[in-house]
N, C-alpha and C. Protein backbone atom coordinates (compact mmCIF):
# COMPACT_ATOMS: atom_id res chain seq x y z
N UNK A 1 -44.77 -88.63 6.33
CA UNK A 1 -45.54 -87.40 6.27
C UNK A 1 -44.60 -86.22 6.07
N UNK A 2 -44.91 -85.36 5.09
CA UNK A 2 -43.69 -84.28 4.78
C UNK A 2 -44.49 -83.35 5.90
N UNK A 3 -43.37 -82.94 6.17
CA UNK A 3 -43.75 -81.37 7.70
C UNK A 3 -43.74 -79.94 6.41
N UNK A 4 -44.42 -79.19 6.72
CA UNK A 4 -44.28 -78.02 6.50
C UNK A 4 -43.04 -77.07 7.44
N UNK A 5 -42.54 -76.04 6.74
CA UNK A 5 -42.00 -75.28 7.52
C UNK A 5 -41.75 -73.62 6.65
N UNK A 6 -42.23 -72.86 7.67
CA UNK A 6 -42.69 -71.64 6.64
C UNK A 6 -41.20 -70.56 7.42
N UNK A 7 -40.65 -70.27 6.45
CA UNK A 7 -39.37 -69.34 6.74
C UNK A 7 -39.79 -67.51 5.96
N UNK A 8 -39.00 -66.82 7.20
CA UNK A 8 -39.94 -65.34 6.92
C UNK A 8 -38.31 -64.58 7.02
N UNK A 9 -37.48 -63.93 5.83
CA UNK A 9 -36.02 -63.94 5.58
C UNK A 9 -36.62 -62.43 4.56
N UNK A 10 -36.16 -61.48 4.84
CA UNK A 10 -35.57 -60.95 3.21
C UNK A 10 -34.21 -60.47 2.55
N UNK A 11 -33.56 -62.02 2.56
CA UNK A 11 -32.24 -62.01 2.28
C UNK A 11 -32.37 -63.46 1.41
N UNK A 12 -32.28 -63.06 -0.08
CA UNK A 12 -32.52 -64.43 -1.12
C UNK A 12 -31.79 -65.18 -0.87
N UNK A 13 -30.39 -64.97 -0.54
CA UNK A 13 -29.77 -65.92 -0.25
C UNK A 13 -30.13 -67.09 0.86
N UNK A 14 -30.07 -66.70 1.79
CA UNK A 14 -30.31 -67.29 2.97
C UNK A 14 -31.48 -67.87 3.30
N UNK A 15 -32.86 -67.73 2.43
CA UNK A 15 -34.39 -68.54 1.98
C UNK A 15 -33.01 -69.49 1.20
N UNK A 16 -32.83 -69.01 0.15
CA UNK A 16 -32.14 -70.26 -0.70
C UNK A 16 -31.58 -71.04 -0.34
N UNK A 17 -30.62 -71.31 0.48
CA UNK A 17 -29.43 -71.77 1.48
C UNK A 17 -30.57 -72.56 1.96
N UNK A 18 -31.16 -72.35 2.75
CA UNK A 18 -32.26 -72.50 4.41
C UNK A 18 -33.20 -73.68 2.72
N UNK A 19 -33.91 -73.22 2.27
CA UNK A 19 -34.49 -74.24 1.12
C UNK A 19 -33.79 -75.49 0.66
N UNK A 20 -32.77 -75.18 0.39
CA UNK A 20 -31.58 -75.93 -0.31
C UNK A 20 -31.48 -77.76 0.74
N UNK A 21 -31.25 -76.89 2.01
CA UNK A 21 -30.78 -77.58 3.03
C UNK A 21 -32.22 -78.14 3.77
N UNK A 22 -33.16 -77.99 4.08
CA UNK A 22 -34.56 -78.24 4.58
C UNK A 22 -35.31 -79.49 3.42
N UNK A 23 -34.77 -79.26 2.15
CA UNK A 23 -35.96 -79.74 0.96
C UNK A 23 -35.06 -80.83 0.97
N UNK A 24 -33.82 -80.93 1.31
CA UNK A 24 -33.20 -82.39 1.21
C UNK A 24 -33.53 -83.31 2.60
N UNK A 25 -33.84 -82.71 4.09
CA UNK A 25 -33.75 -83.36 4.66
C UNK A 25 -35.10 -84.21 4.92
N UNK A 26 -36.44 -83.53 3.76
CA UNK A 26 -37.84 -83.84 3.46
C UNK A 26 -38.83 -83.04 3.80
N UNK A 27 -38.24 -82.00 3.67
CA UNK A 27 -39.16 -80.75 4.65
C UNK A 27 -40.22 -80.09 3.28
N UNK A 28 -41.25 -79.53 3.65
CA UNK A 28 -41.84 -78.51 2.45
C UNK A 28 -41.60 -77.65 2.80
N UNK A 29 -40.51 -76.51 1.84
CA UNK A 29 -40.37 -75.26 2.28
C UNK A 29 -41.05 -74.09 1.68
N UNK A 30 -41.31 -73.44 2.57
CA UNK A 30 -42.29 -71.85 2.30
C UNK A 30 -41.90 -70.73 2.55
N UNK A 31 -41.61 -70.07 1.81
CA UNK A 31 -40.60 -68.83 1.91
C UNK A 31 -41.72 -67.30 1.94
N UNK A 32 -41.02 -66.35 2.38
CA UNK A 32 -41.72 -65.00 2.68
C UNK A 32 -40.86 -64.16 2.78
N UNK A 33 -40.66 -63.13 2.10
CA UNK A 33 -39.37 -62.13 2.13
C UNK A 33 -40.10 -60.27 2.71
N UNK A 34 -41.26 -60.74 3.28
CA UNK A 34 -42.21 -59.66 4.67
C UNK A 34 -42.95 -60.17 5.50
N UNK A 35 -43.53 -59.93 6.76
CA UNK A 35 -44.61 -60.17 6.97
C UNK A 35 -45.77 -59.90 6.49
N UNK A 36 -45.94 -59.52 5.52
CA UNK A 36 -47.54 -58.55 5.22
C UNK A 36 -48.30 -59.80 5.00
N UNK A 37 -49.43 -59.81 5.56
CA UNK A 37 -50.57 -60.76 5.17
C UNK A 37 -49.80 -62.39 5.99
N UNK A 38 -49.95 -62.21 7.37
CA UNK A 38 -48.96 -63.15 8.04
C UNK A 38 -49.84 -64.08 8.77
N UNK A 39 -50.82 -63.94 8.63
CA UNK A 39 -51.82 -64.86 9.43
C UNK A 39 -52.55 -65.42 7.75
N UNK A 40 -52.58 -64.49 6.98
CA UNK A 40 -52.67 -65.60 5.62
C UNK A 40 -51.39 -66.52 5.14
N UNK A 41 -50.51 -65.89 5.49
CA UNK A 41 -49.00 -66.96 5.03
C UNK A 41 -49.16 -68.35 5.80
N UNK A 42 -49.64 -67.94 6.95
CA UNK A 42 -50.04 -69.12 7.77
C UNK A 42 -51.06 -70.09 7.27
N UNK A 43 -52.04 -69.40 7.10
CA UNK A 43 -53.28 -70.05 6.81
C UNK A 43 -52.98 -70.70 5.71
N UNK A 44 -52.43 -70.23 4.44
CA UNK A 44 -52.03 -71.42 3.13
C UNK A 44 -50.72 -72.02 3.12
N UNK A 45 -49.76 -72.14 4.37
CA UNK A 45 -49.09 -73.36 4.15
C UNK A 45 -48.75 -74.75 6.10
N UNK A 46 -50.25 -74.01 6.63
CA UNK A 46 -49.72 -74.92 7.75
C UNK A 46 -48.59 -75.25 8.40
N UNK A 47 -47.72 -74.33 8.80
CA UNK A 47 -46.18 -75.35 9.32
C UNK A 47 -46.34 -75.12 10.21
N UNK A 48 -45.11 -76.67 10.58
CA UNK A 48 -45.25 -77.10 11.56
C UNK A 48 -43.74 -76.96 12.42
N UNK A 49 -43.03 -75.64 11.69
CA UNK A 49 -42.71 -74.31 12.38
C UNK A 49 -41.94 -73.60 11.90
N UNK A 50 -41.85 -72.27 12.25
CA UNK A 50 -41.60 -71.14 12.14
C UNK A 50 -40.24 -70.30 12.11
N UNK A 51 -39.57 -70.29 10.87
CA UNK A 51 -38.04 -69.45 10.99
C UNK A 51 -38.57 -67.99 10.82
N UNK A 52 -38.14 -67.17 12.03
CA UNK A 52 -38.58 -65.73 11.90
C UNK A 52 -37.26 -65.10 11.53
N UNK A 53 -36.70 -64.22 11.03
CA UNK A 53 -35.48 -63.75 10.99
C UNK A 53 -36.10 -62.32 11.64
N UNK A 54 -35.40 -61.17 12.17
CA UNK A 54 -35.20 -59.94 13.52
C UNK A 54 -35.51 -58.75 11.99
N UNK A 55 -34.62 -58.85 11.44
CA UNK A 55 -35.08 -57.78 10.79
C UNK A 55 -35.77 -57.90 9.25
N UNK A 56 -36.91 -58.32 9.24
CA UNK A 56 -37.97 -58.94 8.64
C UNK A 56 -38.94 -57.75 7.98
N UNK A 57 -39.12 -56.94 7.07
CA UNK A 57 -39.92 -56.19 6.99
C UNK A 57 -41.51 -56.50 7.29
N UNK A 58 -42.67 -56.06 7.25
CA UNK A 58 -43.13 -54.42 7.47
C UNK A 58 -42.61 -54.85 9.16
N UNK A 59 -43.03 -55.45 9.67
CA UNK A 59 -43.09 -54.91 11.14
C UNK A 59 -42.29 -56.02 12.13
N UNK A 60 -40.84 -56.21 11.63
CA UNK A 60 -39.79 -57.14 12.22
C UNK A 60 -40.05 -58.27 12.76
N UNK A 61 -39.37 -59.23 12.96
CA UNK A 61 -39.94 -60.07 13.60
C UNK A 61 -40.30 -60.58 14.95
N UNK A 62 -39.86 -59.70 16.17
CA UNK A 62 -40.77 -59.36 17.33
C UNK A 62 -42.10 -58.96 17.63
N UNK A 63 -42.75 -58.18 16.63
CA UNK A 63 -44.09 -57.91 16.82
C UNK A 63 -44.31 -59.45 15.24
N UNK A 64 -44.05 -59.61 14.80
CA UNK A 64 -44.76 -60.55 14.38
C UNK A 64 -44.51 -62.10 14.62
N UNK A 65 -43.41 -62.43 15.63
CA UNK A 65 -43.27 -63.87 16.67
C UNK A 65 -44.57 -63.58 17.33
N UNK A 66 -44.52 -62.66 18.10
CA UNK A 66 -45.64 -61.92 19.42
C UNK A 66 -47.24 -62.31 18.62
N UNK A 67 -47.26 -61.65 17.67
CA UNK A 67 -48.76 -61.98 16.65
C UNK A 67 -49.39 -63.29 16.61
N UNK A 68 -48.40 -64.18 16.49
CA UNK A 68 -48.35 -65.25 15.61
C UNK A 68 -48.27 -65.98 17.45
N UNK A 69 -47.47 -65.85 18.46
CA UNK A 69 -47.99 -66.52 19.50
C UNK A 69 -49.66 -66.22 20.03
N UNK A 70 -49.92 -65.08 19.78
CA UNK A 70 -51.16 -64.74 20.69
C UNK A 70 -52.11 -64.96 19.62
N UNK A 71 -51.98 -65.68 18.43
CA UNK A 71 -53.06 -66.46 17.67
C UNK A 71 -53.94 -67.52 17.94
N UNK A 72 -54.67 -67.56 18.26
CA UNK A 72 -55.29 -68.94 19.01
C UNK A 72 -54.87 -70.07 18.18
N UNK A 73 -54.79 -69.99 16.91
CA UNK A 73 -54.79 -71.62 15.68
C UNK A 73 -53.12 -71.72 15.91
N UNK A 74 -52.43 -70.67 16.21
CA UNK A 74 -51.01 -70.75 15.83
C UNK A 74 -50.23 -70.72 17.08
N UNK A 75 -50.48 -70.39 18.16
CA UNK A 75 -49.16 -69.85 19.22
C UNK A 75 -48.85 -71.24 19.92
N UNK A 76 -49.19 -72.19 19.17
CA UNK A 76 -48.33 -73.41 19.56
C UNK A 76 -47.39 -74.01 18.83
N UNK A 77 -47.51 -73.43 17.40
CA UNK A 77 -46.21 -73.71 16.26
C UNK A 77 -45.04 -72.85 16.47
N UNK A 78 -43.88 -73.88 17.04
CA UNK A 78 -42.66 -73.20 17.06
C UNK A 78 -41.92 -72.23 16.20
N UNK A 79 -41.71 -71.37 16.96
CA UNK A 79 -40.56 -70.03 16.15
C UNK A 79 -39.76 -70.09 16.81
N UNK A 80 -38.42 -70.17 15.59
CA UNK A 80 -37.77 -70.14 15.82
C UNK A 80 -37.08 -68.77 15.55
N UNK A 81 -36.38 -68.17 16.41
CA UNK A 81 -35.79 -66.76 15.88
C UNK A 81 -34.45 -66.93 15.15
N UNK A 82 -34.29 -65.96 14.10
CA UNK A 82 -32.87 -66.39 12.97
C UNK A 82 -32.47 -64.96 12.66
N UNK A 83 -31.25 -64.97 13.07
CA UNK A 83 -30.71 -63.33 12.84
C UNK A 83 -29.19 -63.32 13.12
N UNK A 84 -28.61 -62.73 12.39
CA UNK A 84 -27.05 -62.15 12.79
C UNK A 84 -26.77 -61.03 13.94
N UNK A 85 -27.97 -60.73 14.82
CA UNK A 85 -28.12 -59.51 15.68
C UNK A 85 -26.82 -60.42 16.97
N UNK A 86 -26.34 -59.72 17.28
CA UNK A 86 -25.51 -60.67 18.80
C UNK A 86 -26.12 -60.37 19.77
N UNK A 87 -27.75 -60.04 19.85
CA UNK A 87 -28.31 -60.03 21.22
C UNK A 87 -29.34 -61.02 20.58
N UNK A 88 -29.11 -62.12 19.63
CA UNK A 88 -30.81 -63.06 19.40
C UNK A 88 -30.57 -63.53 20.35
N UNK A 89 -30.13 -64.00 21.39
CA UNK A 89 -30.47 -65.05 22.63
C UNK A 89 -31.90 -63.32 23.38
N UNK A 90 -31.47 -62.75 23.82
CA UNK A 90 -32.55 -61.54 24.44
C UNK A 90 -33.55 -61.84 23.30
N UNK A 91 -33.53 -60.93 22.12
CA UNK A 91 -34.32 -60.68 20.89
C UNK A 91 -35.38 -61.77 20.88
N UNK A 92 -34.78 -63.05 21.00
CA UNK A 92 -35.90 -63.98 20.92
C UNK A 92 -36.50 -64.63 21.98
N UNK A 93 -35.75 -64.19 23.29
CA UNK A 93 -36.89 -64.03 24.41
C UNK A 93 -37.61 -63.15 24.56
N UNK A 94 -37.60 -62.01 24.07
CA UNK A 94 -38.42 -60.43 24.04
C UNK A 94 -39.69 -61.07 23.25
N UNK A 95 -39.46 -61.88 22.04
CA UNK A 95 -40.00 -62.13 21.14
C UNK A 95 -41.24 -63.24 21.74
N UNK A 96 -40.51 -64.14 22.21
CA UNK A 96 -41.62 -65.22 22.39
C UNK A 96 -41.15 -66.80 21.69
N UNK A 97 -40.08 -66.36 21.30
CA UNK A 97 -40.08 -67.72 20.36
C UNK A 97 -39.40 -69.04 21.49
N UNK A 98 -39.60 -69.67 20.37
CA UNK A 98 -39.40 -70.79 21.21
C UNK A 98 -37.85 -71.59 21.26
N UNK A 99 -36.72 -70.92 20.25
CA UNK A 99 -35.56 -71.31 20.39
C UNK A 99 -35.02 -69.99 19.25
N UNK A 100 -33.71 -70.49 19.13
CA UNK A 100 -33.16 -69.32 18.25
C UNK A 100 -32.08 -70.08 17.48
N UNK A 101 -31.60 -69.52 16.30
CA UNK A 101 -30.57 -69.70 15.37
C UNK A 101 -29.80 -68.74 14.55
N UNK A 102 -28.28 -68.62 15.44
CA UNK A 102 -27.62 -67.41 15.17
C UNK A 102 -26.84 -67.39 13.76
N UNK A 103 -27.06 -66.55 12.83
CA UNK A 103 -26.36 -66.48 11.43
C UNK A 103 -24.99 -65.58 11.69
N UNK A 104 -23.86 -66.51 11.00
CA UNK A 104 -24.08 -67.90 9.97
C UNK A 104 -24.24 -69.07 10.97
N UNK A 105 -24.75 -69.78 10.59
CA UNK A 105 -25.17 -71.10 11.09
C UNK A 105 -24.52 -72.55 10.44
N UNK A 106 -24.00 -73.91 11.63
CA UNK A 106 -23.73 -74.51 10.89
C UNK A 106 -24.83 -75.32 11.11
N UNK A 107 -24.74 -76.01 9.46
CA UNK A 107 -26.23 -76.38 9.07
C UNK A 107 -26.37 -77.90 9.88
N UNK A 108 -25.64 -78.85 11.05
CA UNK A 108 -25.83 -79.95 11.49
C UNK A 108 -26.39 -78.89 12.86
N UNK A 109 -25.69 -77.96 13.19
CA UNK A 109 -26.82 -77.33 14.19
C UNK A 109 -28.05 -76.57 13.49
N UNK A 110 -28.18 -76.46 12.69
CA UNK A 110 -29.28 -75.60 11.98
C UNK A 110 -30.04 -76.91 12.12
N UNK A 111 -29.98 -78.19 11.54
CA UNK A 111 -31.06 -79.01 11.66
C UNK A 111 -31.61 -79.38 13.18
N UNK A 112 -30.36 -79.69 13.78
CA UNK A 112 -30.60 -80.05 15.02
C UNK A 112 -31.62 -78.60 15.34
N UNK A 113 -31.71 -77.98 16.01
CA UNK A 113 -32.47 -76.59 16.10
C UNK A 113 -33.97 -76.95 15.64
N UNK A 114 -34.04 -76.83 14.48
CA UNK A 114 -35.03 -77.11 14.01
C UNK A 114 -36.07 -78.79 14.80
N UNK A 115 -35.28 -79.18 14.50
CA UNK A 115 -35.59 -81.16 14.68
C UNK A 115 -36.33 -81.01 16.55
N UNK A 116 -35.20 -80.28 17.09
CA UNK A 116 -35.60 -80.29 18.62
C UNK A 116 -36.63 -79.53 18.71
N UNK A 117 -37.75 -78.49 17.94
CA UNK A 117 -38.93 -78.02 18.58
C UNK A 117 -40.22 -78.99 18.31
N UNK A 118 -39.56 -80.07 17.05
CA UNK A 118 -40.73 -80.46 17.00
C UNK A 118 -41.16 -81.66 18.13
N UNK A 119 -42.46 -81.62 18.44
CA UNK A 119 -42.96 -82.64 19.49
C UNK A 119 -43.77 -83.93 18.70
């Protein structure tokens, strides 16, 4: 069964990288370079979880981890928080998410990360 996993970045590189590395290990990747229309991003690709990156346009990714937990269909799909900030360990407890991944990342912990929210 391929998993979905919807990544919310606006840094091309790093969707690309994060794609590159996800689509080999069998993942479907879904990219978003804002939140706008974030409960529809949801709604047309189901994942089965969530790379938020901190500084995410329109409305960062703390108020939209927070959104996306207090969704009834969604606040059980893991987010993960993804940022170069040196406070994401706080940031993504402020947030709600459910683990974090500090950039740059190495990608055997980037999977691991990922691999461990799912149940």
């Amino acid at each position: 069964m391929v998993k979905n996993i919807l990544i919310f970045d606006d840094d091309k590189h790093t969707l690309s990288v994060c794609k590159y590395i996800l689509e080999g290990a069998g993942w479907a990747v879904f990219t978003r370079s804002n939140t706008n229309n974030l409960i529809s991003s949801l709604d047309e690709t189901t994942p089965q979880v969530i790379l938020m990156d901190n500084q995410i346009p329109e409305t960062g990714g703390i108020v939209a981890t927070q959104t996306i937990k207090a969704h009834p269909l969604y606040k059980d799909v893991p987010v993960i928080y993804f940022s170069a900030n040196k406070d994401i360990k706080d940031l993504s407890l402020q947030a709600g998410a459910n683990a974090y991944i500090e950039k740059p990342f190495d990608i055997f912990e980037f999977q691991e990360i990922i691999n461990s929210v799912i149940t």
